[in-house]
N, C-alpha and C. Protein backbone atom coordinates (compact mmCIF):
# COMPACT_ATOMS: atom_id res chain seq x y z
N UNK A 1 0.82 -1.19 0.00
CA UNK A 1 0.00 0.00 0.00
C UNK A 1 0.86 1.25 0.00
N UNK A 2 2.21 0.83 0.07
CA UNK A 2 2.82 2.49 0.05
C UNK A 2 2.65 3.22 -1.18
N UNK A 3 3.07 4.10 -1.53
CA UNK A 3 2.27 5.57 -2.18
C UNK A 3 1.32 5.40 -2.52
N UNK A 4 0.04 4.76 -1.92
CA UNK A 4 -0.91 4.85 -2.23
C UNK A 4 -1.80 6.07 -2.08
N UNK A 5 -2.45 6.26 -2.58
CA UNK A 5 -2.99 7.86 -2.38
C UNK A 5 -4.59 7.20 -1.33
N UNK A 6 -5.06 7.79 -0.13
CA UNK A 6 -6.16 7.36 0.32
C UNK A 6 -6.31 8.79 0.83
N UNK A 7 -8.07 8.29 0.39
CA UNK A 7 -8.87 9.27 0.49
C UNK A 7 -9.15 9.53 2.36
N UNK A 8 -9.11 11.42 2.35
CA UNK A 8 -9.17 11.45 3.84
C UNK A 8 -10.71 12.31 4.31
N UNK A 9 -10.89 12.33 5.68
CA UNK A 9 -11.98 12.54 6.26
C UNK A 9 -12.89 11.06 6.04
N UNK A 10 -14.26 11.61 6.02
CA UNK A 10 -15.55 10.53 6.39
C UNK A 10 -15.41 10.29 5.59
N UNK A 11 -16.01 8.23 5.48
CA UNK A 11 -16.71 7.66 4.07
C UNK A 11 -18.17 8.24 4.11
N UNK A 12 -18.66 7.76 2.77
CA UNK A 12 -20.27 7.77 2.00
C UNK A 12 -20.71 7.17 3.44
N UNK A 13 -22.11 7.68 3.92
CA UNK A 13 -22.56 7.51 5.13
C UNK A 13 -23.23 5.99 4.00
N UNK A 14 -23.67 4.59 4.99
CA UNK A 14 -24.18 3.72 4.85
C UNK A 14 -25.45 3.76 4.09
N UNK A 15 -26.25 3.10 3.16
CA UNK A 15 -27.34 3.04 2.50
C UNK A 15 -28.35 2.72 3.90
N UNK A 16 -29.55 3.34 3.73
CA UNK A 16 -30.51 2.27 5.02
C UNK A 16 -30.29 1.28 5.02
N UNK A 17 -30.55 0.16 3.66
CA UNK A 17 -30.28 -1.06 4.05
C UNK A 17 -28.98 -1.39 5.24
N UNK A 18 -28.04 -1.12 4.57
CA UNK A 18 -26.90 -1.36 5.40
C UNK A 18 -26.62 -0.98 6.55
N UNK A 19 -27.30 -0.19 6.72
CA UNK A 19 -27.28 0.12 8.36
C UNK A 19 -28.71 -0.26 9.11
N UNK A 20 -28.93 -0.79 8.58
CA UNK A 20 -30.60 -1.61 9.64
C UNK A 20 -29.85 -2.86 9.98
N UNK A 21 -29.26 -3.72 8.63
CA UNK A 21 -27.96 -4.82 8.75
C UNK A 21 -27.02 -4.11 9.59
N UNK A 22 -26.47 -3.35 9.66
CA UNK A 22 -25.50 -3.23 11.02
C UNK A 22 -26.05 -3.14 12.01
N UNK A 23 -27.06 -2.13 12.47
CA UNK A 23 -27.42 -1.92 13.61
C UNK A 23 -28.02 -3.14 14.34
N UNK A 24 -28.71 -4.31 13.28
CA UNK A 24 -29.12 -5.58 13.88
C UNK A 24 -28.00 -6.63 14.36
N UNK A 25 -26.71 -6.33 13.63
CA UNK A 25 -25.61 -6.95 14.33
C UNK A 25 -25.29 -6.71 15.21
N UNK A 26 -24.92 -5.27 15.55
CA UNK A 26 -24.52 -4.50 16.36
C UNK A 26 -25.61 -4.93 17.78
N UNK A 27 -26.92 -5.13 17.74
CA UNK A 27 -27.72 -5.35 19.10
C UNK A 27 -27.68 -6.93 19.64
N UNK A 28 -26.88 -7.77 18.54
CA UNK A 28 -26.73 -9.32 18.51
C UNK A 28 -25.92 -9.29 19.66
N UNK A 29 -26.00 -10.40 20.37
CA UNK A 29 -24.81 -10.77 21.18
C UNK A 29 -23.96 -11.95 20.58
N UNK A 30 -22.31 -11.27 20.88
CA UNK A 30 -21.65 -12.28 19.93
C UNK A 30 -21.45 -13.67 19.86
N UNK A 31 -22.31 -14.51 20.29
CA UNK A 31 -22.52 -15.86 21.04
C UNK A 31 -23.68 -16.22 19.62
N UNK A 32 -24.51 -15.33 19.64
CA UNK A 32 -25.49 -15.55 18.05
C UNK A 32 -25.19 -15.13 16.90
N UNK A 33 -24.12 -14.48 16.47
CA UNK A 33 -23.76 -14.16 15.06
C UNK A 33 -22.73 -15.33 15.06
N UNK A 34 -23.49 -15.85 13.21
CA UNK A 34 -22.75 -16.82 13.09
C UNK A 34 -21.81 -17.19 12.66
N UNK A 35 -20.52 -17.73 12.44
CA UNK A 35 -19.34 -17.77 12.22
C UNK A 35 -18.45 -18.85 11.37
N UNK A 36 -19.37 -19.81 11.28
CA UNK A 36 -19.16 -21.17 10.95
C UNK A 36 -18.79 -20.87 9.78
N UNK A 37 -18.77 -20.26 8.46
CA UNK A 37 -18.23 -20.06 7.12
C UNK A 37 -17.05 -19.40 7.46
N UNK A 38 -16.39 -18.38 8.45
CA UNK A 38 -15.21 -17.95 8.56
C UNK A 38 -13.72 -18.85 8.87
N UNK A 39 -13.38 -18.96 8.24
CA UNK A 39 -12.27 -20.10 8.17
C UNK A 39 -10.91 -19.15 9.59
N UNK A 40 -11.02 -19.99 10.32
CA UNK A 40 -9.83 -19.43 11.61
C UNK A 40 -8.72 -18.60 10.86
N UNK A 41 -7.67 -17.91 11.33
CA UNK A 41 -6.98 -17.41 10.91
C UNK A 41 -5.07 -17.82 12.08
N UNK A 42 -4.40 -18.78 11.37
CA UNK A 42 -3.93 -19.69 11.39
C UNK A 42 -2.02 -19.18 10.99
N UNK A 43 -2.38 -18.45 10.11
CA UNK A 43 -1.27 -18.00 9.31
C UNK A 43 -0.65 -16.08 9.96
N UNK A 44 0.30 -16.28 10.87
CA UNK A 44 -0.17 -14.52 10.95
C UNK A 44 1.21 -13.79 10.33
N UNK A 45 1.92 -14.42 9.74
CA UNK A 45 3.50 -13.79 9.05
C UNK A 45 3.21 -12.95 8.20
N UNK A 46 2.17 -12.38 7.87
CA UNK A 46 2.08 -11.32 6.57
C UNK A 46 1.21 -10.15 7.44
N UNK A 47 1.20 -10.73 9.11
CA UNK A 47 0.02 -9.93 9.77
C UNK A 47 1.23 -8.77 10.02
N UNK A 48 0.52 -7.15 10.23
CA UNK A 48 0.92 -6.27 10.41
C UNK A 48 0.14 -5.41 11.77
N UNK A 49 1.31 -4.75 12.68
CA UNK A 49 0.88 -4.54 13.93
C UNK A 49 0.66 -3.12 14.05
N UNK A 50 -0.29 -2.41 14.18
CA UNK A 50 -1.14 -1.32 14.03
C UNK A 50 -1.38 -0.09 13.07
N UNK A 51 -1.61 -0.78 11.88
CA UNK A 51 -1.65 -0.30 10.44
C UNK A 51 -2.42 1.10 10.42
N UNK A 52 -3.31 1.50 11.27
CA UNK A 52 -4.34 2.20 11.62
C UNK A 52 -4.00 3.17 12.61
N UNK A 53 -2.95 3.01 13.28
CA UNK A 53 -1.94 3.59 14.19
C UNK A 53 -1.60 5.50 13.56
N UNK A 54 -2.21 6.52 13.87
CA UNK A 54 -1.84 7.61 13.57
C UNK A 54 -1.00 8.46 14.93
N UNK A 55 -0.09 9.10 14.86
CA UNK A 55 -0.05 9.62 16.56
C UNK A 55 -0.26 10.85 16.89
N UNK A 56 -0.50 11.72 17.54
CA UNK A 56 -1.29 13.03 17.62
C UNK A 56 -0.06 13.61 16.65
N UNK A 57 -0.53 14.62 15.71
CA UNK A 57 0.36 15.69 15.45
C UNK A 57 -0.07 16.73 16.07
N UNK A 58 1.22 18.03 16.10
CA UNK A 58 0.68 18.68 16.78
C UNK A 58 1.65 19.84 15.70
N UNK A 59 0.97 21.19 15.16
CA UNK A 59 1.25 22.34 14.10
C UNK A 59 2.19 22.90 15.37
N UNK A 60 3.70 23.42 14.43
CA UNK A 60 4.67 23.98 15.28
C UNK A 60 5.18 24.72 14.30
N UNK A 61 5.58 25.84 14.64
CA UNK A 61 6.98 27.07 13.84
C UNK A 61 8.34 26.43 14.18
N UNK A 62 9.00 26.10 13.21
CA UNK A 62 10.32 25.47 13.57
C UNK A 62 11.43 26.40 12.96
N UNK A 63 12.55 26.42 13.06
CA UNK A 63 13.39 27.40 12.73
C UNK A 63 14.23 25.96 12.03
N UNK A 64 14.53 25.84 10.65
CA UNK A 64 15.62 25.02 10.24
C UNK A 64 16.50 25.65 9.26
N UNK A 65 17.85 25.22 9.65
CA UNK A 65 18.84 25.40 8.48
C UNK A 65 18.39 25.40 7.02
N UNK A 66 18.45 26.51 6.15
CA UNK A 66 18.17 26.22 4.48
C UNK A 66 18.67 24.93 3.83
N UNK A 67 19.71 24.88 4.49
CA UNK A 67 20.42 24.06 3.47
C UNK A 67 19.59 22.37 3.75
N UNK A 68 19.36 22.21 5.01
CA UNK A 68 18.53 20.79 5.96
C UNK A 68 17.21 20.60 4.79
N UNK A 69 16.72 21.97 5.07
CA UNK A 69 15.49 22.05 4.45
C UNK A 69 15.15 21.82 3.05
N UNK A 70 16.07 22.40 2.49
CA UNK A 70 16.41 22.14 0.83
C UNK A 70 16.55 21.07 0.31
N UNK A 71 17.22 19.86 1.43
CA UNK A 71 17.38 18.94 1.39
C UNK A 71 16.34 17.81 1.19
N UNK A 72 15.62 17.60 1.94
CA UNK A 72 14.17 17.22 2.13
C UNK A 72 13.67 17.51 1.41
N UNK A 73 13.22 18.61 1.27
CA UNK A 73 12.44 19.21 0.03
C UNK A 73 12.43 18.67 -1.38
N UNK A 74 14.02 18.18 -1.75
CA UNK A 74 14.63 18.14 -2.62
C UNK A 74 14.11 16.44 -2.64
N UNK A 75 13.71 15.60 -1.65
CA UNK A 75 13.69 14.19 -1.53
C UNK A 75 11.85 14.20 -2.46
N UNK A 76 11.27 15.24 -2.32
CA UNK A 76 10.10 15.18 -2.93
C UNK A 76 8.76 15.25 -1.64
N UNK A 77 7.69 14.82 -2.45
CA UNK A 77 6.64 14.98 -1.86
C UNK A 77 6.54 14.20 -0.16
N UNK A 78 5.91 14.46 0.69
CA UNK A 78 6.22 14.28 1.71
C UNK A 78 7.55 14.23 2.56
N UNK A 79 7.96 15.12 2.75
CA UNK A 79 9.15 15.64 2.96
C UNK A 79 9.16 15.86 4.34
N UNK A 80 8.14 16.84 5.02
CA UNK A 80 7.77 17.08 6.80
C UNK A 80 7.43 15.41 7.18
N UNK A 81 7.07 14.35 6.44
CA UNK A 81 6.97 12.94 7.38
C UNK A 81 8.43 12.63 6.84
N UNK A 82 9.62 12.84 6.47
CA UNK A 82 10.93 12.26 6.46
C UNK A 82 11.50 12.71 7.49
N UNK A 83 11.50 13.97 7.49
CA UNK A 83 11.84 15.06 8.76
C UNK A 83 11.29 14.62 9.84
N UNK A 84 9.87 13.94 10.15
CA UNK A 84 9.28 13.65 10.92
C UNK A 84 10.21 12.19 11.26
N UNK A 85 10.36 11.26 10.43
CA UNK A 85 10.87 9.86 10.71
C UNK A 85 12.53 10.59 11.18
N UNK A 86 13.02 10.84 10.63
CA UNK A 86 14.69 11.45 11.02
C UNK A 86 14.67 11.59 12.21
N UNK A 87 13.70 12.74 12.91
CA UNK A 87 13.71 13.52 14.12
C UNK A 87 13.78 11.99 15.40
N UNK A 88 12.35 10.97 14.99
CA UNK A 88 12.11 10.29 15.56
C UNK A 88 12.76 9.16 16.11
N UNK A 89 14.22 8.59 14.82
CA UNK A 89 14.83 8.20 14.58
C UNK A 89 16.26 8.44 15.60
N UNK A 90 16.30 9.55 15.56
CA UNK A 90 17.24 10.53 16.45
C UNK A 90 17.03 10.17 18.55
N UNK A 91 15.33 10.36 18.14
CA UNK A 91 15.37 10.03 19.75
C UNK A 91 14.98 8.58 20.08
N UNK A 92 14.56 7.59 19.47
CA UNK A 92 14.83 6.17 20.02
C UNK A 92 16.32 5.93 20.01
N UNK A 93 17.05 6.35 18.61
CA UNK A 93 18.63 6.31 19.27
C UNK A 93 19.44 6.29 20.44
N UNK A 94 18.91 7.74 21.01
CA UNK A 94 19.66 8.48 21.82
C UNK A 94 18.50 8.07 23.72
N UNK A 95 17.45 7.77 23.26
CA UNK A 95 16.70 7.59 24.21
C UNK A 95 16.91 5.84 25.11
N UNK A 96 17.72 4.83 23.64
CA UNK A 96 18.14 3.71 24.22
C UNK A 96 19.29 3.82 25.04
N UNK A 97 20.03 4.58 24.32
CA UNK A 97 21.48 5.01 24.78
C UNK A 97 21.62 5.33 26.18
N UNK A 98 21.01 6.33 26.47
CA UNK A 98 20.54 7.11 27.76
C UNK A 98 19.72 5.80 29.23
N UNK A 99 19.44 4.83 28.73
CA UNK A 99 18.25 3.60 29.43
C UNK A 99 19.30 2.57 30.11
């Protein structure tokens, strides 16, 4: 899925149908929805651990070197999440070091 482009904010709100079908799942207790066609899941080496995982950002004025900046810039589109991975990169380093 990397450079994938995904669409952000809300999806298409549910059709009625589909949400009378959810909401009737949703009041089921999970002891009565049935399961028997779902085949176990057995295999987990291709499983990935919190794909969905965003972490607060938070908007800051930063003061950087031109030349740092130019740099990045220069790596292309998304450039503040390289800067972002670098920075982060920097303090599990230095944060093991320090432990």
């Amino acid at each position: 899925m990397k450079n994938a482009t995904m669409k952000r904010g809300n999806p298409k709100p549910l059709t009625p149908k589909l949400q009378a079908e959810h909401d009737a799942l949703a009041a089921m207790p999970d002891s009565e929805i049935d399961t028997t066609e779902m085949p176990p899941i057995t295999d987990w080496s291709h499983a990935v651990r919190g794909p969905f995982y965003r972490p607060i950002k938070r908007p800051l004025s930063l003061r950087v070197d031109a030349d740092i900046l130019d740099w990045f810039q220069r790596q292309g589109q998304g450039y503040q999440t390289r800067m972002n991975s670098a920075l982060r990169e920097y303090v599990e380093r230095h944060h093991k070091a320090s432990a």
